[in-house]
C-alpha atoms as a PDB file:
ATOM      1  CA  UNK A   1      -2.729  -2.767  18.972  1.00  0.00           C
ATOM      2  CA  UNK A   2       1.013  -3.076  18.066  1.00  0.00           C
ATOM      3  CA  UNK A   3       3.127  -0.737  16.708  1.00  0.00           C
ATOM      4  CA  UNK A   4       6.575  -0.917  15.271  1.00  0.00           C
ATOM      5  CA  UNK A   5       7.508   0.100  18.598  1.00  0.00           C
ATOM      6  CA  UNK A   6       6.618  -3.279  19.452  1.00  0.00           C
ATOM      7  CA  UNK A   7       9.115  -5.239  16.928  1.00  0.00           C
ATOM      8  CA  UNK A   8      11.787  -6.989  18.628  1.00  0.00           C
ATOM      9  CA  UNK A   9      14.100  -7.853  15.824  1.00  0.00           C
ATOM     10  CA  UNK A  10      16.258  -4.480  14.669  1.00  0.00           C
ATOM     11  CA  UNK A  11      14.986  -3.141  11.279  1.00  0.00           C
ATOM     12  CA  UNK A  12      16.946  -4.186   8.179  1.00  0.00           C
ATOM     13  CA  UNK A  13      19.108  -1.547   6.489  1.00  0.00           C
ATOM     14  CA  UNK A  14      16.375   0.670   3.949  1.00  0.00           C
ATOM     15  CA  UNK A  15      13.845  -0.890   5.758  1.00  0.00           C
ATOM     16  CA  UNK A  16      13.583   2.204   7.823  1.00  0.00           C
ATOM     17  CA  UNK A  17      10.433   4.868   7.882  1.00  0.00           C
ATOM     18  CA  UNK A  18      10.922   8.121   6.285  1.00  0.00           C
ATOM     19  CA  UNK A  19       9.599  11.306   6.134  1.00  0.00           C
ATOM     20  CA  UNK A  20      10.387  14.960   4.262  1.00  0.00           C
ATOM     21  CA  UNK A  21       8.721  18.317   5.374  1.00  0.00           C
ATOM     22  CA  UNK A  22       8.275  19.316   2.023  1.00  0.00           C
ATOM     23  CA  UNK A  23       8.322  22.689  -0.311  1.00  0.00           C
ATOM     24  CA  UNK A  24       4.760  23.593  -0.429  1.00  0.00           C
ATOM     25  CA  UNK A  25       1.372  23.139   2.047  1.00  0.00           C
ATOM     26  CA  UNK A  26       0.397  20.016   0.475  1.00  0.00           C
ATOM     27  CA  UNK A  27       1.004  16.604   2.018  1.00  0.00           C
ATOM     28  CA  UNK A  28       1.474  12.834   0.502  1.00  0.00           C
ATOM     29  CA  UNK A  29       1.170   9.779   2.460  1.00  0.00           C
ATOM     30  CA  UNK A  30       3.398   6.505   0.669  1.00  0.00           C
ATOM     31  CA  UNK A  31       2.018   3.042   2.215  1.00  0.00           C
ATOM     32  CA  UNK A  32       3.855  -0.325   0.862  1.00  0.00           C
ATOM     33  CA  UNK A  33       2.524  -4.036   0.828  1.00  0.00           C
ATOM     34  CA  UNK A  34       2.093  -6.788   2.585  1.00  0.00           C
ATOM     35  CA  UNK A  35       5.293  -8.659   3.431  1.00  0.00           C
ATOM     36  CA  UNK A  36       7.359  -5.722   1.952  1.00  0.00           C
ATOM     37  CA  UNK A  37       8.871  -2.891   3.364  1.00  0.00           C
ATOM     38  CA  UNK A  38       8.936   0.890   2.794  1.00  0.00           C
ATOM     39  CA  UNK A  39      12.407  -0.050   0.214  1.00  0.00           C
ATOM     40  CA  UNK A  40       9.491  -0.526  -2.649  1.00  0.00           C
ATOM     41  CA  UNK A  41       7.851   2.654  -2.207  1.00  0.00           C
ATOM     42  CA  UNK A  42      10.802   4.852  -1.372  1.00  0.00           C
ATOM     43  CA  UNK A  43      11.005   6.098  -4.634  1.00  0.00           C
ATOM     44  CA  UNK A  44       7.839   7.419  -5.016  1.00  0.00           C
ATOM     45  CA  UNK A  45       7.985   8.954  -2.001  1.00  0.00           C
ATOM     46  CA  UNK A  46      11.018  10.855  -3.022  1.00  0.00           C
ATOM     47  CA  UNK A  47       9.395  11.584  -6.256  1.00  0.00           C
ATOM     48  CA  UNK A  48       7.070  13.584  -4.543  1.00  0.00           C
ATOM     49  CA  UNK A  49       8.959  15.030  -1.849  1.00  0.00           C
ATOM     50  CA  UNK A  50      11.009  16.499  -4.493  1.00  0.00           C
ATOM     51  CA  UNK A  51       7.346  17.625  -6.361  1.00  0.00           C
ATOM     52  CA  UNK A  52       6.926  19.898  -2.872  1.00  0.00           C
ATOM     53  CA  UNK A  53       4.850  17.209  -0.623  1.00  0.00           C
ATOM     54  CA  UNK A  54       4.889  16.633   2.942  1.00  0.00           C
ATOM     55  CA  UNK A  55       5.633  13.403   2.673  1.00  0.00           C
ATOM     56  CA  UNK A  56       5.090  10.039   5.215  1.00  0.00           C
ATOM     57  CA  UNK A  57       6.403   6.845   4.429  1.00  0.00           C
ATOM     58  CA  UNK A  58       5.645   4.437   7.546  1.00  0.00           C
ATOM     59  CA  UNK A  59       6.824   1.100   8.415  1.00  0.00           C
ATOM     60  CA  UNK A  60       3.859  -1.142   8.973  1.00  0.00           C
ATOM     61  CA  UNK A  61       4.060  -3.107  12.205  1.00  0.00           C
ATOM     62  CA  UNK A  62       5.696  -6.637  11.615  1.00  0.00           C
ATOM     63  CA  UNK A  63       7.371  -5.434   8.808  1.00  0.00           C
ATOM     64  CA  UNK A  64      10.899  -4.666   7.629  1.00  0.00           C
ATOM     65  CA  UNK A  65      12.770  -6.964  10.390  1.00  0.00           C
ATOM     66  CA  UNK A  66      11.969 -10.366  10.565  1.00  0.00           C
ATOM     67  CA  UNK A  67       8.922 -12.338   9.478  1.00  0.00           C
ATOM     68  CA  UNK A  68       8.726 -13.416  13.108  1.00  0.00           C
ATOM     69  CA  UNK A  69       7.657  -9.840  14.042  1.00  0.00           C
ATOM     70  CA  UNK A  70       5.126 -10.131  11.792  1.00  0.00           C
ATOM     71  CA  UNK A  71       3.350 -13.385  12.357  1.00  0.00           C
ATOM     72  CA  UNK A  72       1.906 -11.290  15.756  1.00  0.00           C
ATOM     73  CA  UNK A  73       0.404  -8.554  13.308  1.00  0.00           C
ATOM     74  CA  UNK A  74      -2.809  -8.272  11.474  1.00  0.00           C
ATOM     75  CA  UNK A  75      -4.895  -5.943   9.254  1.00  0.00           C
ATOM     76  CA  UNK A  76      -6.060  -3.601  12.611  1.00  0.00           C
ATOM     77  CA  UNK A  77      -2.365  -3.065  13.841  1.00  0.00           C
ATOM     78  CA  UNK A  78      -1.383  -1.691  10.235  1.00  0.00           C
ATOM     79  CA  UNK A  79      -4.423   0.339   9.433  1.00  0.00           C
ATOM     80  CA  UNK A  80      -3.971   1.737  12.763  1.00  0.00           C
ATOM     81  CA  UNK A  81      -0.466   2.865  12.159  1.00  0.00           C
ATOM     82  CA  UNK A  82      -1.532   4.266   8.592  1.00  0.00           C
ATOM     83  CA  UNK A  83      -4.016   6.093  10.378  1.00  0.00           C
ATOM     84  CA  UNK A  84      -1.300   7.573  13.078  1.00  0.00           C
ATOM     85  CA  UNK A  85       0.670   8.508  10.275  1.00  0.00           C
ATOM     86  CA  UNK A  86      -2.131  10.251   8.533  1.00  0.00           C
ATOM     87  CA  UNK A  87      -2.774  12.270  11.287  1.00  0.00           C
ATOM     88  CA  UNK A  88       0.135  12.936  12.338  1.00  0.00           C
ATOM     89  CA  UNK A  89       1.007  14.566   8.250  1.00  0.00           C
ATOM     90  CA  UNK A  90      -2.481  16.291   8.467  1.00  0.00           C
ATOM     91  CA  UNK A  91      -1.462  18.264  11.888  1.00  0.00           C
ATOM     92  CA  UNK A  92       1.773  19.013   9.916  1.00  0.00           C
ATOM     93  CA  UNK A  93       0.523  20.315   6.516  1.00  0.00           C
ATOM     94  CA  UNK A  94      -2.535  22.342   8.538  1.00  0.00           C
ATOM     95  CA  UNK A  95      -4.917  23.389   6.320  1.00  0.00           C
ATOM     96  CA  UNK A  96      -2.957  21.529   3.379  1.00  0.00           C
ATOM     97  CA  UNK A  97      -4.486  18.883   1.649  1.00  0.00           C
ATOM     98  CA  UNK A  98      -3.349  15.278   1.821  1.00  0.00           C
ATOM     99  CA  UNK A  99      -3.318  12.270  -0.739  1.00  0.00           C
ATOM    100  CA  UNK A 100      -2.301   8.641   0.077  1.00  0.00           C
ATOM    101  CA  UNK A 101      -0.973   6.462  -2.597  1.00  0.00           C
ATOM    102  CA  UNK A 102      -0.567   2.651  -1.611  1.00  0.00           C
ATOM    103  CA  UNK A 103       1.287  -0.213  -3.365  1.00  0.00           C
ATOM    104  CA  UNK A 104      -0.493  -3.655  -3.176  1.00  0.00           C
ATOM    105  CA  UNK A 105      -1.797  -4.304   0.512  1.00  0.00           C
ATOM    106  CA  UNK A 106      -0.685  -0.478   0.792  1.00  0.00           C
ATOM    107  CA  UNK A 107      -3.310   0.354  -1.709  1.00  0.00           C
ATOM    108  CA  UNK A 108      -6.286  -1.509  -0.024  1.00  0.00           C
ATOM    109  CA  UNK A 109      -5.337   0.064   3.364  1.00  0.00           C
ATOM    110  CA  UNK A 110      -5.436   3.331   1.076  1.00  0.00           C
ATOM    111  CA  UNK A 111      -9.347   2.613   0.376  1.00  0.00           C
ATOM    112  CA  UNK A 112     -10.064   1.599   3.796  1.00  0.00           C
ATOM    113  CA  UNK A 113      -8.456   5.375   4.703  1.00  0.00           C
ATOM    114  CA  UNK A 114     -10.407   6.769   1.508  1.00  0.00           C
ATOM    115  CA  UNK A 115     -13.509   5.276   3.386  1.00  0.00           C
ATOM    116  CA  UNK A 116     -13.120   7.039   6.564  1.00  0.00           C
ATOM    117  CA  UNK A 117     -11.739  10.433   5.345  1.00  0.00           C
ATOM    118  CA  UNK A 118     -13.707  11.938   2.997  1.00  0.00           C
ATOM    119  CA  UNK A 119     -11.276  14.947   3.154  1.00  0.00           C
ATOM    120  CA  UNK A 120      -8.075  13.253   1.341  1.00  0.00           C
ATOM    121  CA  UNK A 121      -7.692  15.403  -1.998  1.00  0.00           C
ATOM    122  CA  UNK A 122      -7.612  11.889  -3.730  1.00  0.00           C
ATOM    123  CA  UNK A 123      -5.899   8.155  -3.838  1.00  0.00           C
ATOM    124  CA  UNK A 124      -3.487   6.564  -5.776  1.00  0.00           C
ATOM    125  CA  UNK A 125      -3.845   2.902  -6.227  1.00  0.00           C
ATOM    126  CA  UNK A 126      -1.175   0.764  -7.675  1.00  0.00           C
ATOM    127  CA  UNK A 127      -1.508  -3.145  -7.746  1.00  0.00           C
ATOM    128  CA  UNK A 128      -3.969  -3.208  -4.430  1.00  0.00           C
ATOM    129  CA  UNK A 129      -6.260  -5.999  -3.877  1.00  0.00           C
ATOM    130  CA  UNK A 130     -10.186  -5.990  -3.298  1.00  0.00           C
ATOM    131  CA  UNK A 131     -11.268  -9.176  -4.515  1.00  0.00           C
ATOM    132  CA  UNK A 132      -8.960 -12.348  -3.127  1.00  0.00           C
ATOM    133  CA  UNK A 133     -10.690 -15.811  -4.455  1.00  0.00           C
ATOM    134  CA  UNK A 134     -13.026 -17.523  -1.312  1.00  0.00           C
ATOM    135  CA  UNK A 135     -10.943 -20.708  -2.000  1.00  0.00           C
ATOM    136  CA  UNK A 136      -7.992 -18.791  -1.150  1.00  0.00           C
ATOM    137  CA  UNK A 137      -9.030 -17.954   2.157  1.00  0.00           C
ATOM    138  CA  UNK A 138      -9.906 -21.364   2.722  1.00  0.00           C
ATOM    139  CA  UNK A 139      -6.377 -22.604   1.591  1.00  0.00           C
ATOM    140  CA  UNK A 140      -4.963 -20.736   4.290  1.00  0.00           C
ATOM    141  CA  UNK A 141      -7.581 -21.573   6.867  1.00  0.00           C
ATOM    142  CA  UNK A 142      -6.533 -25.678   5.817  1.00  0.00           C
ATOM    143  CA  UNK A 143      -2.998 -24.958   6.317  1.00  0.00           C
ATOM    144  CA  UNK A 144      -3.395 -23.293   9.225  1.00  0.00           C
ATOM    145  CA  UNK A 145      -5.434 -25.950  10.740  1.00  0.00           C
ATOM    146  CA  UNK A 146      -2.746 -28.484   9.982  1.00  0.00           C
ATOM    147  CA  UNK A 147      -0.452 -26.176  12.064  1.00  0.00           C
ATOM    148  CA  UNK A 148       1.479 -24.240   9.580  1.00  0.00           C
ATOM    149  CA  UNK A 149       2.897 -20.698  10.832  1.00  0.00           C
ATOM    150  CA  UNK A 150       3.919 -19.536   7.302  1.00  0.00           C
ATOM    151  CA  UNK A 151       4.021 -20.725   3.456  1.00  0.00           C
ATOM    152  CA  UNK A 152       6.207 -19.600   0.781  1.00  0.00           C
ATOM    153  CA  UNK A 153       6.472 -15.682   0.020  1.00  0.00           C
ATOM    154  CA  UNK A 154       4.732 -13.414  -2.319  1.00  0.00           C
ATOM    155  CA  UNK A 155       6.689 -10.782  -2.362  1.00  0.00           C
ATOM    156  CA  UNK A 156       9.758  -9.817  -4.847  1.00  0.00           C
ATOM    157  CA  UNK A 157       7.096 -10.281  -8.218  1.00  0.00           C
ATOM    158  CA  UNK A 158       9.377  -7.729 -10.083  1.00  0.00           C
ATOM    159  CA  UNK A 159      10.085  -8.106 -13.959  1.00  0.00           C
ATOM    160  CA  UNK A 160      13.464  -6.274 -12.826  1.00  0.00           C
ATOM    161  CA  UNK A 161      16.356  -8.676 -12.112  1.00  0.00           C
ATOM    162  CA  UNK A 162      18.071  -5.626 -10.280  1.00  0.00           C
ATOM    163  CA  UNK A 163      15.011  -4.646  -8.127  1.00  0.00           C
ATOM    164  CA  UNK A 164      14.730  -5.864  -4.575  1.00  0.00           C
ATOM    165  CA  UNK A 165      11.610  -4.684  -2.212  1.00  0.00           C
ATOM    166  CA  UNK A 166      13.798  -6.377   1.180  1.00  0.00           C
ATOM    167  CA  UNK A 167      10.125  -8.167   1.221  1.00  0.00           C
ATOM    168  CA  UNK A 168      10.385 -11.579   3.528  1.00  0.00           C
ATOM    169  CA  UNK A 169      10.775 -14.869   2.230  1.00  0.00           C
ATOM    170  CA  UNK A 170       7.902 -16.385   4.106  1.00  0.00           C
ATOM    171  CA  UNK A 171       4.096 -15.683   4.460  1.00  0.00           C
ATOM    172  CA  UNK A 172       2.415 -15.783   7.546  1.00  0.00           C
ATOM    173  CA  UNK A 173      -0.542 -17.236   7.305  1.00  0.00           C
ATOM    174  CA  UNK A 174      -2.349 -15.975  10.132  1.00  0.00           C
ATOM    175  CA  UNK A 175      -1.582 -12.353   8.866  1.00  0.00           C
ATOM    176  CA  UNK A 176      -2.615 -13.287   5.463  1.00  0.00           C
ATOM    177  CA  UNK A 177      -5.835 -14.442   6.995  1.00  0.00           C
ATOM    178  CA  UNK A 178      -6.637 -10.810   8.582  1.00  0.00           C
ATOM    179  CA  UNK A 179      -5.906  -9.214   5.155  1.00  0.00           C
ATOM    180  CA  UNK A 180      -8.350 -11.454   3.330  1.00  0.00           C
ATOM    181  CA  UNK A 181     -10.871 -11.164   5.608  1.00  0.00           C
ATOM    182  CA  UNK A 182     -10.733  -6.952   5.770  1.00  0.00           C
ATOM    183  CA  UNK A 183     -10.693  -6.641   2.093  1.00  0.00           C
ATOM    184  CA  UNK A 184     -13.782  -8.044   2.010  1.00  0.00           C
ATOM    185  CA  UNK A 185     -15.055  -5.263   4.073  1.00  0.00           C
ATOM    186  CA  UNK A 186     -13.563  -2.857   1.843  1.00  0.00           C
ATOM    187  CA  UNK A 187     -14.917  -4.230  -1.460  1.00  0.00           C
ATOM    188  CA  UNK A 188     -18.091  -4.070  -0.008  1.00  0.00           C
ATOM    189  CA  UNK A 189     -17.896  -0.253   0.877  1.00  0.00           C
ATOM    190  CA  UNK A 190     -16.078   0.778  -2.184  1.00  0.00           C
ATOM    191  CA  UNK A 191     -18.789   3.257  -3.156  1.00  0.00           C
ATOM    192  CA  UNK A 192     -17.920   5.160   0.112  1.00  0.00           C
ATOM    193  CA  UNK A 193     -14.715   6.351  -1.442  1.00  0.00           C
ATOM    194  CA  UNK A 194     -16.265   9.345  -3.289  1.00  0.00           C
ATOM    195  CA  UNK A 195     -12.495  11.121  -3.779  1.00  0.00           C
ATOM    196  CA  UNK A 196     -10.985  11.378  -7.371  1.00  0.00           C
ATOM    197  CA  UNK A 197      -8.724   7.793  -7.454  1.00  0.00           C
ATOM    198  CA  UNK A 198      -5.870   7.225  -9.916  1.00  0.00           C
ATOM    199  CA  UNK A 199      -5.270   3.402 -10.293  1.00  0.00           C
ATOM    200  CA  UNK A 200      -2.355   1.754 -11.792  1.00  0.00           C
ATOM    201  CA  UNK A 201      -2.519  -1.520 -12.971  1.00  0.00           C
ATOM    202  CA  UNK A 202       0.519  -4.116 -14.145  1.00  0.00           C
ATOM    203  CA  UNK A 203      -1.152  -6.188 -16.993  1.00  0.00           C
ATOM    204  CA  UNK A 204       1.168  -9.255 -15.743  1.00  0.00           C
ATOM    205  CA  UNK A 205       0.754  -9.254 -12.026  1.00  0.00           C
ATOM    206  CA  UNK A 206       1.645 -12.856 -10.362  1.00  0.00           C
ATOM    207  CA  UNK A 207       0.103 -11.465  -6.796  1.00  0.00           C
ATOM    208  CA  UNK A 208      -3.023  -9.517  -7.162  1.00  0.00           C
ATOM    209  CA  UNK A 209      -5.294 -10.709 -10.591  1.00  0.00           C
ATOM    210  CA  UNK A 210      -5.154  -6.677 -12.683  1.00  0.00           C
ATOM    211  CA  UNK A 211      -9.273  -7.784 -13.176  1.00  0.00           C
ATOM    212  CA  UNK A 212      -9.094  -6.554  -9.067  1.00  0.00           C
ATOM    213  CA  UNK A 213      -8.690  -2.924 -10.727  1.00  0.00           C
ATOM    214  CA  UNK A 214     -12.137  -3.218 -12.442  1.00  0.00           C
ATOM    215  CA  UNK A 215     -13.453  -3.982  -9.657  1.00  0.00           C
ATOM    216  CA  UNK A 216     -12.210  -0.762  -7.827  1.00  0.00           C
ATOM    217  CA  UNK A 217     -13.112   1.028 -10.904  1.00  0.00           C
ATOM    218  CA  UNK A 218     -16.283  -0.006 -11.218  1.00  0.00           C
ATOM    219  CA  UNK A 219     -17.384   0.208  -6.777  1.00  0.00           C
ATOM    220  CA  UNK A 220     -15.780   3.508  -6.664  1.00  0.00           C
ATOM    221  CA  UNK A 221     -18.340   6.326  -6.337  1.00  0.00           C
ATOM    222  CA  UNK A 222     -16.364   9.630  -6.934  1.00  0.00           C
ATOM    223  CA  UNK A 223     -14.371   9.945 -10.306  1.00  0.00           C
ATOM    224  CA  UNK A 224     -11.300   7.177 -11.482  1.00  0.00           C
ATOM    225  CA  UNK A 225      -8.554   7.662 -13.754  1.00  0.00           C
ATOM    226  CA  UNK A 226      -6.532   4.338 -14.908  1.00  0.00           C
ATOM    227  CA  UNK A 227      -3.157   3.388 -16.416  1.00  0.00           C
ATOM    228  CA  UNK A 228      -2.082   0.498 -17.326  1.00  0.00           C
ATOM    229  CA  UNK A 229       1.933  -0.713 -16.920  1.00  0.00           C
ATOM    230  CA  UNK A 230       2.710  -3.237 -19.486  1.00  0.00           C
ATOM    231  CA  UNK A 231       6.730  -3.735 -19.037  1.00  0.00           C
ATOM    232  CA  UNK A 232       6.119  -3.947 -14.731  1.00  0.00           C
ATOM    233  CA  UNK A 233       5.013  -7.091 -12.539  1.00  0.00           C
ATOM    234  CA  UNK A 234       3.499  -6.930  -9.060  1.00  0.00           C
ATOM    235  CA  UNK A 235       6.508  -4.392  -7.506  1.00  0.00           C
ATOM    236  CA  UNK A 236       5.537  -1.491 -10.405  1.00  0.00           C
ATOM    237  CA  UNK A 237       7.077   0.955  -8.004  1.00  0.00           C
ATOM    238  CA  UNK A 238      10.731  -0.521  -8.395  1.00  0.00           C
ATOM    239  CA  UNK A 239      10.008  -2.169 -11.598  1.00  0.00           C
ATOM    240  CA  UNK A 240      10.979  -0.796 -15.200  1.00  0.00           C
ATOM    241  CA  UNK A 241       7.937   1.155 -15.440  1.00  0.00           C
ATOM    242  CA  UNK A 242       8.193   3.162 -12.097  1.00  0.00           C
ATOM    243  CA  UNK A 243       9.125   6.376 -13.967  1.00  0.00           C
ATOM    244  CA  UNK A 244       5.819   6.285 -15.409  1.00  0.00           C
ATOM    245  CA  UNK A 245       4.103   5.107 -11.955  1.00  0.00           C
ATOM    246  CA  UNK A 246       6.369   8.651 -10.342  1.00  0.00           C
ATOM    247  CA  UNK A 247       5.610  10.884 -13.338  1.00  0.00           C
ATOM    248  CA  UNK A 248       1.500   9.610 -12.701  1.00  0.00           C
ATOM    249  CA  UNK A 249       1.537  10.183  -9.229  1.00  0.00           C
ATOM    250  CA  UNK A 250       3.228  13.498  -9.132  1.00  0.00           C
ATOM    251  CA  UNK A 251       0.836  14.833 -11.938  1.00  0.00           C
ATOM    252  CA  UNK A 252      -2.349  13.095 -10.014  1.00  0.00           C
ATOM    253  CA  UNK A 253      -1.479  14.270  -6.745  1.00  0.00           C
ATOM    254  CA  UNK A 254      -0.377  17.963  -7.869  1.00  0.00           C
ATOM    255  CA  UNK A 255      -3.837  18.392  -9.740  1.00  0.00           C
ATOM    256  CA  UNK A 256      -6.289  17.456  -6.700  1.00  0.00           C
ATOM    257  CA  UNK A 257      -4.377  19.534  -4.210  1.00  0.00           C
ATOM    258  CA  UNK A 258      -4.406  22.415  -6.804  1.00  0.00           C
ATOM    259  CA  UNK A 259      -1.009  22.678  -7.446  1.00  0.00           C
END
């Protein structure tokens, strides 16, 4: 498995991981997106270091450098490292409880966690993808056949001329693949996720289709809470709704760790 140990290019400037020990017993881990960096989500992890979380904010493997770091990553090397940091913020709150909130990719790596650890005080799921189109996956199968590396990127979907998520400005394609494929497995074990799940939605997302939130809503065993952003595209953590998106997730994640 790689780790960002394993990046050879030096990580950009904000691209960097980041971590605060936090007021109170309670821990939050902060995952960002596919192509993106932790830039998008470093706001909300502020937001709730400054509510009294533990807080994690990893960089994924292949991420935050250069895209040709990432083109040797896949879906295993990042849920590994979101399980590393997991572990590494449960051994630091103790007998605190944790939530993990995830942007986009972030989010579905979120459910995968939510699958595994039944113990997570609840999930926050902003923009995350469950239900990519088959014909997608064979688009990128097709390209990659006719020996493309990379396509044009998907990140930066932010309403906000002023916002920047430092995402890349290719796609690998190969990566994309691995995503596709494992979120597939996740849809399909959605009702494993019995924790309470707060899922926020942008109602003009150019990324993920917002109908990928009823399907989360509607697999989900345990009980879901939604909002819906209608000023923010894809990037709703840097995007002119992300007060709402920080006031949410602060109020969420306070309430299922009991204060």
């Amino acid at each position: 498995m790689r780790t960002p140990a394993d990046d050879t290019h030096p990580v950009l400037p904000g691209c960097e991981p980041w971590s605060s020990p936090g007021g109170g017993p309670h821990g939050a881990l902060v995952l960002h997106g596919f192509t993106g960096s932790p830039v998008s989500m470093r706001p909300l992890a502020e937001a709730l270091a400054t509510a009294g979380f533990a807080v994690e904010l990893p960089r994924l493997p292949g991420h935050g450098t250069a895209v040709e770091d990432m083109i040797e990553t896949g879906w295993d090397d990042w849920l590994t490292e979101a399980e590393r940091a997991l572990g590494a913020l449960q051994a630091r709150v103790g007998d605190g409880k944790v939530v993990v909130a995830g942007l986009s990719m972030g989010g579905a790596l979120t459910a995968a966690l939510a699958q595994g650890h039944p113990e997570l005080a609840g999930i926050v799921l902003i923009n995350a993808p469950v239900a990519v189109p088959d014909e997608l996956a064979a688009a990128v199968e097709e390209m990659m056949a006719g020996g493309m590396e990379v396509m044009d990127s998907i990140g930066g979907d932010i309403a906000d001329p002023d916002a920047d998520e430092a995402s890349y400005d290719e796609t690998p394609l190969r990566s994309l693949l691995t995503m596709i494929m494992a979120g597939r497995d996740v849809r399909a074990r959605l009702a494993e996720i019995e924790v309470p799940t707060l899922i926020i939605t942008s109602r003009q997302d150019h990324v993920v289709n917002p109908a990928d939130s009823d399907v989360l809503a509607e697999g989900i065993s345990g009980p879901v809470e939604r909002i819906w952003l209608e000023k923010s595209f894809h990037v709703a953590t840097l995007d002119y709704d992300k007060a709402e998106v920080e006031a949410a997730t602060v109020e969420f994640a306070s309430r299922v760790t009991g204060g």
